[in-house]
Protein backbone atom coordinates (compact mmCIF):
# COMPACT_ATOMS: atom_id res chain seq x y z
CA UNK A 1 0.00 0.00 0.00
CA UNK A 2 1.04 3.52 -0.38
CA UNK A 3 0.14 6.59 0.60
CA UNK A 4 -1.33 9.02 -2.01
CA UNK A 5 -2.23 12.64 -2.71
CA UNK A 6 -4.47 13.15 -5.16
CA UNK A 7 -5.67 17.05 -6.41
CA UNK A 8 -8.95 17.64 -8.01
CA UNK A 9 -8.99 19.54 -11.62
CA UNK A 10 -9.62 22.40 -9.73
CA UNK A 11 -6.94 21.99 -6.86
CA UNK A 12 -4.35 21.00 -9.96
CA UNK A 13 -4.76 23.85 -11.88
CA UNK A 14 -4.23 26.55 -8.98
CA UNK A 15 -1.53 24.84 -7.63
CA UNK A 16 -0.17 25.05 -11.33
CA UNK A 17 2.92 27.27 -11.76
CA UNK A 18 1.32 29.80 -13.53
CA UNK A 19 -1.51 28.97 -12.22
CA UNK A 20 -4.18 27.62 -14.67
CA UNK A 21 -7.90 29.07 -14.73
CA UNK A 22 -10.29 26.49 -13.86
CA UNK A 23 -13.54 26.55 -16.17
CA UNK A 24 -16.34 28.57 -14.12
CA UNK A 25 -18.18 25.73 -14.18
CA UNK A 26 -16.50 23.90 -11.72
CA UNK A 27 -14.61 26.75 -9.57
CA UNK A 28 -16.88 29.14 -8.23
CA UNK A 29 -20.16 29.51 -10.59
CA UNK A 30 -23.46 30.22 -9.39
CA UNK A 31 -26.14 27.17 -9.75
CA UNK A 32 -29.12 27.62 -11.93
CA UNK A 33 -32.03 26.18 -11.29
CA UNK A 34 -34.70 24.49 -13.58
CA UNK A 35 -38.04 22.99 -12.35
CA UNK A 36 -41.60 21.55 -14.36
CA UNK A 37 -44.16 19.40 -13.60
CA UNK A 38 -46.19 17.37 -15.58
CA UNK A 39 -49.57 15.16 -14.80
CA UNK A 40 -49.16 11.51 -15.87
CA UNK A 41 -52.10 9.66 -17.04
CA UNK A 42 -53.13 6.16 -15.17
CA UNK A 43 -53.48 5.16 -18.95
CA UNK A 44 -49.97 6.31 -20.16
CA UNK A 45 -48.50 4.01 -22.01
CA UNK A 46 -44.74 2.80 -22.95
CA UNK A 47 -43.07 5.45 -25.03
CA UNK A 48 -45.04 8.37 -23.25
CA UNK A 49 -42.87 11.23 -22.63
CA UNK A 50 -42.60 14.20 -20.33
CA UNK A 51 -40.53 17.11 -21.66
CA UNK A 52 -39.87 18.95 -17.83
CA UNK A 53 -37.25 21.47 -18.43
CA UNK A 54 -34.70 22.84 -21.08
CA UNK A 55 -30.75 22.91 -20.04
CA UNK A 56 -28.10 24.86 -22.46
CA UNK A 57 -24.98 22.78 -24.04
CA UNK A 58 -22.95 24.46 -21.64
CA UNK A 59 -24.49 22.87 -18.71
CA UNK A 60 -22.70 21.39 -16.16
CA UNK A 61 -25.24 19.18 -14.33
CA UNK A 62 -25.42 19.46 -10.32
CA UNK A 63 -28.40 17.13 -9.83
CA UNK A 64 -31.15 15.99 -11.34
CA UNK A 65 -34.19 15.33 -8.80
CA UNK A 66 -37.50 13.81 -9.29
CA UNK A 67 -40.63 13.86 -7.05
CA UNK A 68 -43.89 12.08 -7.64
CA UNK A 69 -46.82 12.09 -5.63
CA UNK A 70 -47.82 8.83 -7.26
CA UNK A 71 -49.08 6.22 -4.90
CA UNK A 72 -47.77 3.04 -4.27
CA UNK A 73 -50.11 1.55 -6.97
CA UNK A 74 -47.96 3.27 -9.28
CA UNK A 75 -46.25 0.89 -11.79
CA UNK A 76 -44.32 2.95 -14.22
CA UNK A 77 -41.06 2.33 -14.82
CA UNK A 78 -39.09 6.09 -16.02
CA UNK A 79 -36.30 6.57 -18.04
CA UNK A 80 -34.38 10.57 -17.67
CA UNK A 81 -33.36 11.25 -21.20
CA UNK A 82 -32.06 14.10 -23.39
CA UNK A 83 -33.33 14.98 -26.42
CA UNK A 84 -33.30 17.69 -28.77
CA UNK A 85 -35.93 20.69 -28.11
CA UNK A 86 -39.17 21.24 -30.44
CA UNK A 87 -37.33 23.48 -32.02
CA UNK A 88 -34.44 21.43 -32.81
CA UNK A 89 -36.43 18.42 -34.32
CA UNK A 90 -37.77 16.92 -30.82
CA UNK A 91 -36.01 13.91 -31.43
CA UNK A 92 -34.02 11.51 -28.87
CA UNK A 93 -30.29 12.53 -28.46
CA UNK A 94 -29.21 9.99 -25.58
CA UNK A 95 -32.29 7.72 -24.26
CA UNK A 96 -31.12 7.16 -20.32
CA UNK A 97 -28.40 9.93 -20.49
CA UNK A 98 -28.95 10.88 -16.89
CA UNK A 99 -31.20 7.30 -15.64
CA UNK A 100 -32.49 4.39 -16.97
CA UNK A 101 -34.81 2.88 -14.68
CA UNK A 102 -36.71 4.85 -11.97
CA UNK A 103 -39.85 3.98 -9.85
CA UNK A 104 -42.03 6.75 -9.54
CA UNK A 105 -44.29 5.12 -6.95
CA UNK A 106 -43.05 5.89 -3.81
CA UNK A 107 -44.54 9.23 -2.85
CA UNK A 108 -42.40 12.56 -2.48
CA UNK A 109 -39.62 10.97 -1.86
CA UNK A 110 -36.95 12.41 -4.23
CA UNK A 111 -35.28 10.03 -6.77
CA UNK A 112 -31.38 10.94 -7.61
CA UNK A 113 -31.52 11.21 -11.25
CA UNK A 114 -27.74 12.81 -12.02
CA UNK A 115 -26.15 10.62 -14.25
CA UNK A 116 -27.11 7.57 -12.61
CA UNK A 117 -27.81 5.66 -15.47
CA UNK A 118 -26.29 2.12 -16.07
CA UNK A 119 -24.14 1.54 -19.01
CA UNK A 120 -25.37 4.46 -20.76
CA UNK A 121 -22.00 5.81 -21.43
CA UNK A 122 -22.00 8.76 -19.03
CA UNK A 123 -21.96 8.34 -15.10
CA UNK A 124 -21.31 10.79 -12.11
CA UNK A 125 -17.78 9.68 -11.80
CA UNK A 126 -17.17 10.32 -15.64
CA UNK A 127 -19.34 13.16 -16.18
CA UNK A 128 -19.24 15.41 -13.03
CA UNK A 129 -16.89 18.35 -14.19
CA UNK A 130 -18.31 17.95 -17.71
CA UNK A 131 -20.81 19.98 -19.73
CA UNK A 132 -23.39 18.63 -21.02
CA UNK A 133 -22.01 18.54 -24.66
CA UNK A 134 -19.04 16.50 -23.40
CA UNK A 135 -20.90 13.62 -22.02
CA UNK A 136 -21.92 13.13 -25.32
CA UNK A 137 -19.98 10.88 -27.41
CA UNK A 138 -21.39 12.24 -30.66
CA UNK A 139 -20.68 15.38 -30.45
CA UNK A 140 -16.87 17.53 -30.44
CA UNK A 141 -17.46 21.00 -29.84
CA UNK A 142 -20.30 22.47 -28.09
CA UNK A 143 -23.15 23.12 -30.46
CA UNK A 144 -24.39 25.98 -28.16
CA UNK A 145 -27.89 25.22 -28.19
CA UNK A 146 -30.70 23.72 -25.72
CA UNK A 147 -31.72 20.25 -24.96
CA UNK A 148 -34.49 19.30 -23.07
CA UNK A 149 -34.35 16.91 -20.39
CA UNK A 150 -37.37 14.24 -20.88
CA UNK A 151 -39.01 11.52 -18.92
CA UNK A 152 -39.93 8.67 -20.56
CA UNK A 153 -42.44 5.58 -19.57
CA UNK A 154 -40.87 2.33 -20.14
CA UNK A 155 -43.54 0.19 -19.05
CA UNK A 156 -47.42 0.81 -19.13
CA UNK A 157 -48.94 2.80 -16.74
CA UNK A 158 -52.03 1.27 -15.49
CA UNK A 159 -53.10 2.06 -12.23
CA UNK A 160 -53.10 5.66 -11.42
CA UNK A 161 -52.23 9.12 -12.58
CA UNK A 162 -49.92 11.03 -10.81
CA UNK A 163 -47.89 14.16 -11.13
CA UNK A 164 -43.66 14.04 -11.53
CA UNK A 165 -41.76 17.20 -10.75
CA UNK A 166 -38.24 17.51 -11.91
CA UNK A 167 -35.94 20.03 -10.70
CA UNK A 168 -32.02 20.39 -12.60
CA UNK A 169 -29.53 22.47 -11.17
CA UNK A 170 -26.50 23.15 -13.28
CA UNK A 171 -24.21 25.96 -13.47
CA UNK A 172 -22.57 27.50 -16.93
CA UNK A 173 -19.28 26.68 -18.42
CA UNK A 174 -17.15 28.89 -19.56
């Protein structure tokens, strides 16, 4: 065993001789906040979606949150996705980019969304000082523009409505 000392991005580049600027987005920024709500039908099916908020390239993601106050009848199963905005084309960019499989049925209790998704390519460990752009493998520069961050039903909802709030906080990179 030995012993180690390790410095953070941020730690390394001040301790840097001249010292290095850290991105904003990791050193000091202030945290934006983004909150919806949407009403889920107790006849939703699979593939129903739930555009809840809109987060710029730039982004780097502090958490994710969802809250339902679905009852334990609930049996969805919810996927945290980003896609491209209306605007955009709507389409899909990464299907579980921040989680793959969430229960919405246990009421207000808040479900940890930030890139928590298995095997999706982007984690908390990997993607934590990252902008959103960067945690996706597609894509090389930032294409400065806004994605939305989407719920999706994976399985058929069949017992209740309910309504899912998610809140993202992120701050800006520079």
């Amino acid at each position: 065993m030995a012993v180690a000392t390790i410095k953070s991005t941020q730690i390394t580049n001040r301790d840097a001789s001249p010292e290095v600027l850290s991105s904003s987005n990791i050193a000091g920024a202030k945290v934006i906040e983004a909150c919806g709500i949407c009403a889920v039908g107790a006849t939703d099916t699979v593939a129903s979606t739930y555009r809840m908020v809109s987060i710029p390239s730039n982004a780097k993601i502090s958490s994710v949150q969802l809250w339902s106050d679905a009852s334990a009848g609930a049996n969805q199963a919810l996927t945290v996705d980003l896609w491209d905005t209306t605007v955009n084309g709507g389409l899909v960019v990464k299907a579980g980019f921040f989680a793959a499989a969430l229960d919405p049925s246990t009421r207000f209790a808040a479900k940890d969304a930030t890139y928590t998704a298995s095997g999706a390519g982007t984690n908390l460990m990997s993607g934590a000082e990252k902008m959103v752009w960067q945690n996706l493998s597609t894509v090389t520069s930032d294409p400065n523009k806004w994605y939305d961050v989407v719920v999706a039903s994976t399985v058929n909802n069949t017992t209740t409505g309910y309504n899912l709030v998610c809140k993202v906080a992120y701050t800006l990179g520079s």
